[in-house]
C-alpha atoms as a PDB file:
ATOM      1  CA  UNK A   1       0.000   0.000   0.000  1.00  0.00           C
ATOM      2  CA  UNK A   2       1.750   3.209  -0.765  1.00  0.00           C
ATOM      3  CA  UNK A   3       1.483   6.319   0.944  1.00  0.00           C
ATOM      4  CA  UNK A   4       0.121   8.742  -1.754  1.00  0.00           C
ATOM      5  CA  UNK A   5      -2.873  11.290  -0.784  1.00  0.00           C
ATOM      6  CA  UNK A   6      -5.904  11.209  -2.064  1.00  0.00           C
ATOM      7  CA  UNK A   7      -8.279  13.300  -4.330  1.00  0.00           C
ATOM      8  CA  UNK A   8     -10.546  14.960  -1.375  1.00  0.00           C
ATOM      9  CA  UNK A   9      -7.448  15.467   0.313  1.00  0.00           C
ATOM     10  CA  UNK A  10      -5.986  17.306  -2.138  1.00  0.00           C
ATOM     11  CA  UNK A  11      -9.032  19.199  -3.137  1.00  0.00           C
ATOM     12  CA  UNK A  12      -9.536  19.725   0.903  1.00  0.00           C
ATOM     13  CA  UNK A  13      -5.663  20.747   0.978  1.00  0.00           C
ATOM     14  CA  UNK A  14      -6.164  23.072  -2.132  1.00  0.00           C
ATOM     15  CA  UNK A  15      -8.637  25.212  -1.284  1.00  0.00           C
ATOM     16  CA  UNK A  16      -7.228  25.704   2.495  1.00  0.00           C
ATOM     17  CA  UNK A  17      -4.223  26.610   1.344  1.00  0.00           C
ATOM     18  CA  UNK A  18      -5.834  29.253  -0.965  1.00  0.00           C
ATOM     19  CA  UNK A  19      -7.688  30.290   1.633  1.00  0.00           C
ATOM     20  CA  UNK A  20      -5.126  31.409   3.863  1.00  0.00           C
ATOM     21  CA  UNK A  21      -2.951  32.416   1.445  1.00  0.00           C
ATOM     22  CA  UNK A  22      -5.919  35.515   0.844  1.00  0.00           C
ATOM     23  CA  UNK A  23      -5.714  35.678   4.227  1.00  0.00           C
ATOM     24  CA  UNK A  24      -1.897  36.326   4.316  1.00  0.00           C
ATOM     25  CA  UNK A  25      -2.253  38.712   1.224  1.00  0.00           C
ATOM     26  CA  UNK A  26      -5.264  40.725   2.934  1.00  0.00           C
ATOM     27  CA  UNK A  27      -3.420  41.184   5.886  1.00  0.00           C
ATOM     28  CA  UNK A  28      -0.462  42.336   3.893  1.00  0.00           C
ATOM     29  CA  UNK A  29      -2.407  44.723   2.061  1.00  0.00           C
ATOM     30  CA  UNK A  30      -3.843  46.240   5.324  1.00  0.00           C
ATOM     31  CA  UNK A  31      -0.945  46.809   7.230  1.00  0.00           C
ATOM     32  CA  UNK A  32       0.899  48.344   4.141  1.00  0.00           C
ATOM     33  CA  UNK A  33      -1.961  51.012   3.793  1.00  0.00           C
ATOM     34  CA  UNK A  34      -1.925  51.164   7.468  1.00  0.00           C
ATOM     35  CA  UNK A  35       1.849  52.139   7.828  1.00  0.00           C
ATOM     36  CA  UNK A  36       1.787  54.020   4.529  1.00  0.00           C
ATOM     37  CA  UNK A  37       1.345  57.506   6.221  1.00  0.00           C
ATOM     38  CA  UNK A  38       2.004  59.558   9.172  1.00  0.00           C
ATOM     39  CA  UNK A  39      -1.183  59.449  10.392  1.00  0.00           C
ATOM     40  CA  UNK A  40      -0.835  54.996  10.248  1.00  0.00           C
ATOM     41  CA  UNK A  41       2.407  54.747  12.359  1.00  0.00           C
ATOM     42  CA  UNK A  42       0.854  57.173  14.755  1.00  0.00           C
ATOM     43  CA  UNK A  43      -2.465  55.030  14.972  1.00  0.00           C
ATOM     44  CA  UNK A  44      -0.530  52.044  14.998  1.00  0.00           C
ATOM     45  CA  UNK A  45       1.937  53.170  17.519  1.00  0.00           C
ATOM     46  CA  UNK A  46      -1.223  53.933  20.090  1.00  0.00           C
ATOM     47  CA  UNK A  47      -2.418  50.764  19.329  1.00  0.00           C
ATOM     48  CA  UNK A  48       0.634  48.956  20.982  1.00  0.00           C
ATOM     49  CA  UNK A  49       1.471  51.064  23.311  1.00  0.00           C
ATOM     50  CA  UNK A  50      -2.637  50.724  24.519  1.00  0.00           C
ATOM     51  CA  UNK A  51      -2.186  47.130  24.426  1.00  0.00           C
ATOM     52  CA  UNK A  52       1.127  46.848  25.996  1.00  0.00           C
ATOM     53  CA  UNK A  53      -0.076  49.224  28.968  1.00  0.00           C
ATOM     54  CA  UNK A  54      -3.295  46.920  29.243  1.00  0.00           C
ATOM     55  CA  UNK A  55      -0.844  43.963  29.485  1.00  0.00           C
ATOM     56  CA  UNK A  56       1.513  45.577  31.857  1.00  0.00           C
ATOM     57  CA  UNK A  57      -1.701  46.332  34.484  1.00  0.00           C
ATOM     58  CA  UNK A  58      -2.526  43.100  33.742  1.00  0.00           C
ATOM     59  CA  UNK A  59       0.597  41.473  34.952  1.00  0.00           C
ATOM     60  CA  UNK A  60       0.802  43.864  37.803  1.00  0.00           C
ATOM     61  CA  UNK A  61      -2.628  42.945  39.080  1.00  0.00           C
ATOM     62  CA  UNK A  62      -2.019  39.215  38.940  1.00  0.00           C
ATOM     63  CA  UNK A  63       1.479  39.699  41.055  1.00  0.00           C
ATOM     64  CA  UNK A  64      -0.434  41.660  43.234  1.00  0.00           C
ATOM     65  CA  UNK A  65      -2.896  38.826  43.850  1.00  0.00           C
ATOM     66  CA  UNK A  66       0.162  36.246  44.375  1.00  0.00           C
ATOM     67  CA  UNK A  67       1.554  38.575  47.050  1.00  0.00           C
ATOM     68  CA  UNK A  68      -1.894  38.785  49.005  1.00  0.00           C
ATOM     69  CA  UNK A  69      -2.285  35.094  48.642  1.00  0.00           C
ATOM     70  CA  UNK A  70       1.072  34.310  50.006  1.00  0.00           C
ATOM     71  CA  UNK A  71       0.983  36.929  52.882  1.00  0.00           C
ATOM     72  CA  UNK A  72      -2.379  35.705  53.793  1.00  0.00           C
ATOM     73  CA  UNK A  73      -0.940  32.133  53.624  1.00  0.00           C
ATOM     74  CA  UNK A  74       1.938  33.735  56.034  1.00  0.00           C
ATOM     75  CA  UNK A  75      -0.373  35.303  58.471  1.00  0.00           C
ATOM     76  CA  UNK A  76      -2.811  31.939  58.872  1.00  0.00           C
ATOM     77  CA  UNK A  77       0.710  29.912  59.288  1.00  0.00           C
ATOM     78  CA  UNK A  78       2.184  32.636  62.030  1.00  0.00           C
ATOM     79  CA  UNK A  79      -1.185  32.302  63.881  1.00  0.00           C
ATOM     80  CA  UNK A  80      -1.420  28.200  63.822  1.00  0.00           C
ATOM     81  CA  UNK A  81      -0.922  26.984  67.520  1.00  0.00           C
ATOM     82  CA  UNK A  82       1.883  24.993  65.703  1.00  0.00           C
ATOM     83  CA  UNK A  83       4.602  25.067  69.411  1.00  0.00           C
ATOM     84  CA  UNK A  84       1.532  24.296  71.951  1.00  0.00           C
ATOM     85  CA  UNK A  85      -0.104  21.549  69.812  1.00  0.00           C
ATOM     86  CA  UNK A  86      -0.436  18.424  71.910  1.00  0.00           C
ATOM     87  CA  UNK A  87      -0.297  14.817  70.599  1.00  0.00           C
ATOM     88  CA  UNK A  88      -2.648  12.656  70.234  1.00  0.00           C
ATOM     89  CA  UNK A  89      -3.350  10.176  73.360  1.00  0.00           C
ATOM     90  CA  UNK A  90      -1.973   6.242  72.316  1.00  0.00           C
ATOM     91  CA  UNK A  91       0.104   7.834  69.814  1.00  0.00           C
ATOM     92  CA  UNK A  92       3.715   7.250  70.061  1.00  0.00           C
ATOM     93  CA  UNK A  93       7.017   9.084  68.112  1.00  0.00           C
ATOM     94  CA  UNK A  94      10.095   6.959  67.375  1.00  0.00           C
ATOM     95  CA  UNK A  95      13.117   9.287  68.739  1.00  0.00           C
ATOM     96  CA  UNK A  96      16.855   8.992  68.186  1.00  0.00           C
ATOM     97  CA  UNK A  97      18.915   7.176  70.682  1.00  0.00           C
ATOM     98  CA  UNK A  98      19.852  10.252  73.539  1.00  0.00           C
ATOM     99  CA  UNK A  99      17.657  12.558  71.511  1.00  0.00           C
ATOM    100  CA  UNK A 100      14.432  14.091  73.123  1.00  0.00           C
ATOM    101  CA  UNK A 101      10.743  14.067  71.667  1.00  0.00           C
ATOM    102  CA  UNK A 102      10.248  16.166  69.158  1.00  0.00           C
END
């Protein structure tokens, strides 16, 4: 059996490939009339700096919700009775010879 595509896959693989290509060349055509005068690289210069300032708060927002997560995670542990906690009656911890219960 050989390994040779066949005729809906190539008509499938045809038009695809057409279709993105006008995709491609669309896009081309836009950004050159975009970037073809002053007034372009202005708008398009607002554009990314809009979306890199939206990305930027973004970013700081989600660092600032790490750092309240992991002082709030700080606060619970500092308040645990973790040095008065007693054990468990029957329960019994395997020490080091000379060593003392931890």
């Amino acid at each position: 059996m050989t390994n040779r595509p066949s005729m809906t896959k190539s008509i499938w693989n045809f038009f695809l490939f057409r279709w993105i290509r006008a995709a491609l060349g669309i896009k081309r055509s836009a950004e050159a009339q975009f970037t073809g005068s002053v007034d372009g690289i202005k708008d398009a210069f607002e554009i990314k700096a809009m979306s890199l300032s939206k990305r930027y708060t973004d970013l700081r927002d989600a660092v600032a919700q790490v750092e309240g997560v992991i002082q709030g995670k700080r606060n619970r542990l500092a308040e645990s009775p973790r040095r008065g906690r007693q054990e468990p009656e029957g329960s019994s911890r395997q020490t080091r010879r000379g060593a003392e219960p931890l």
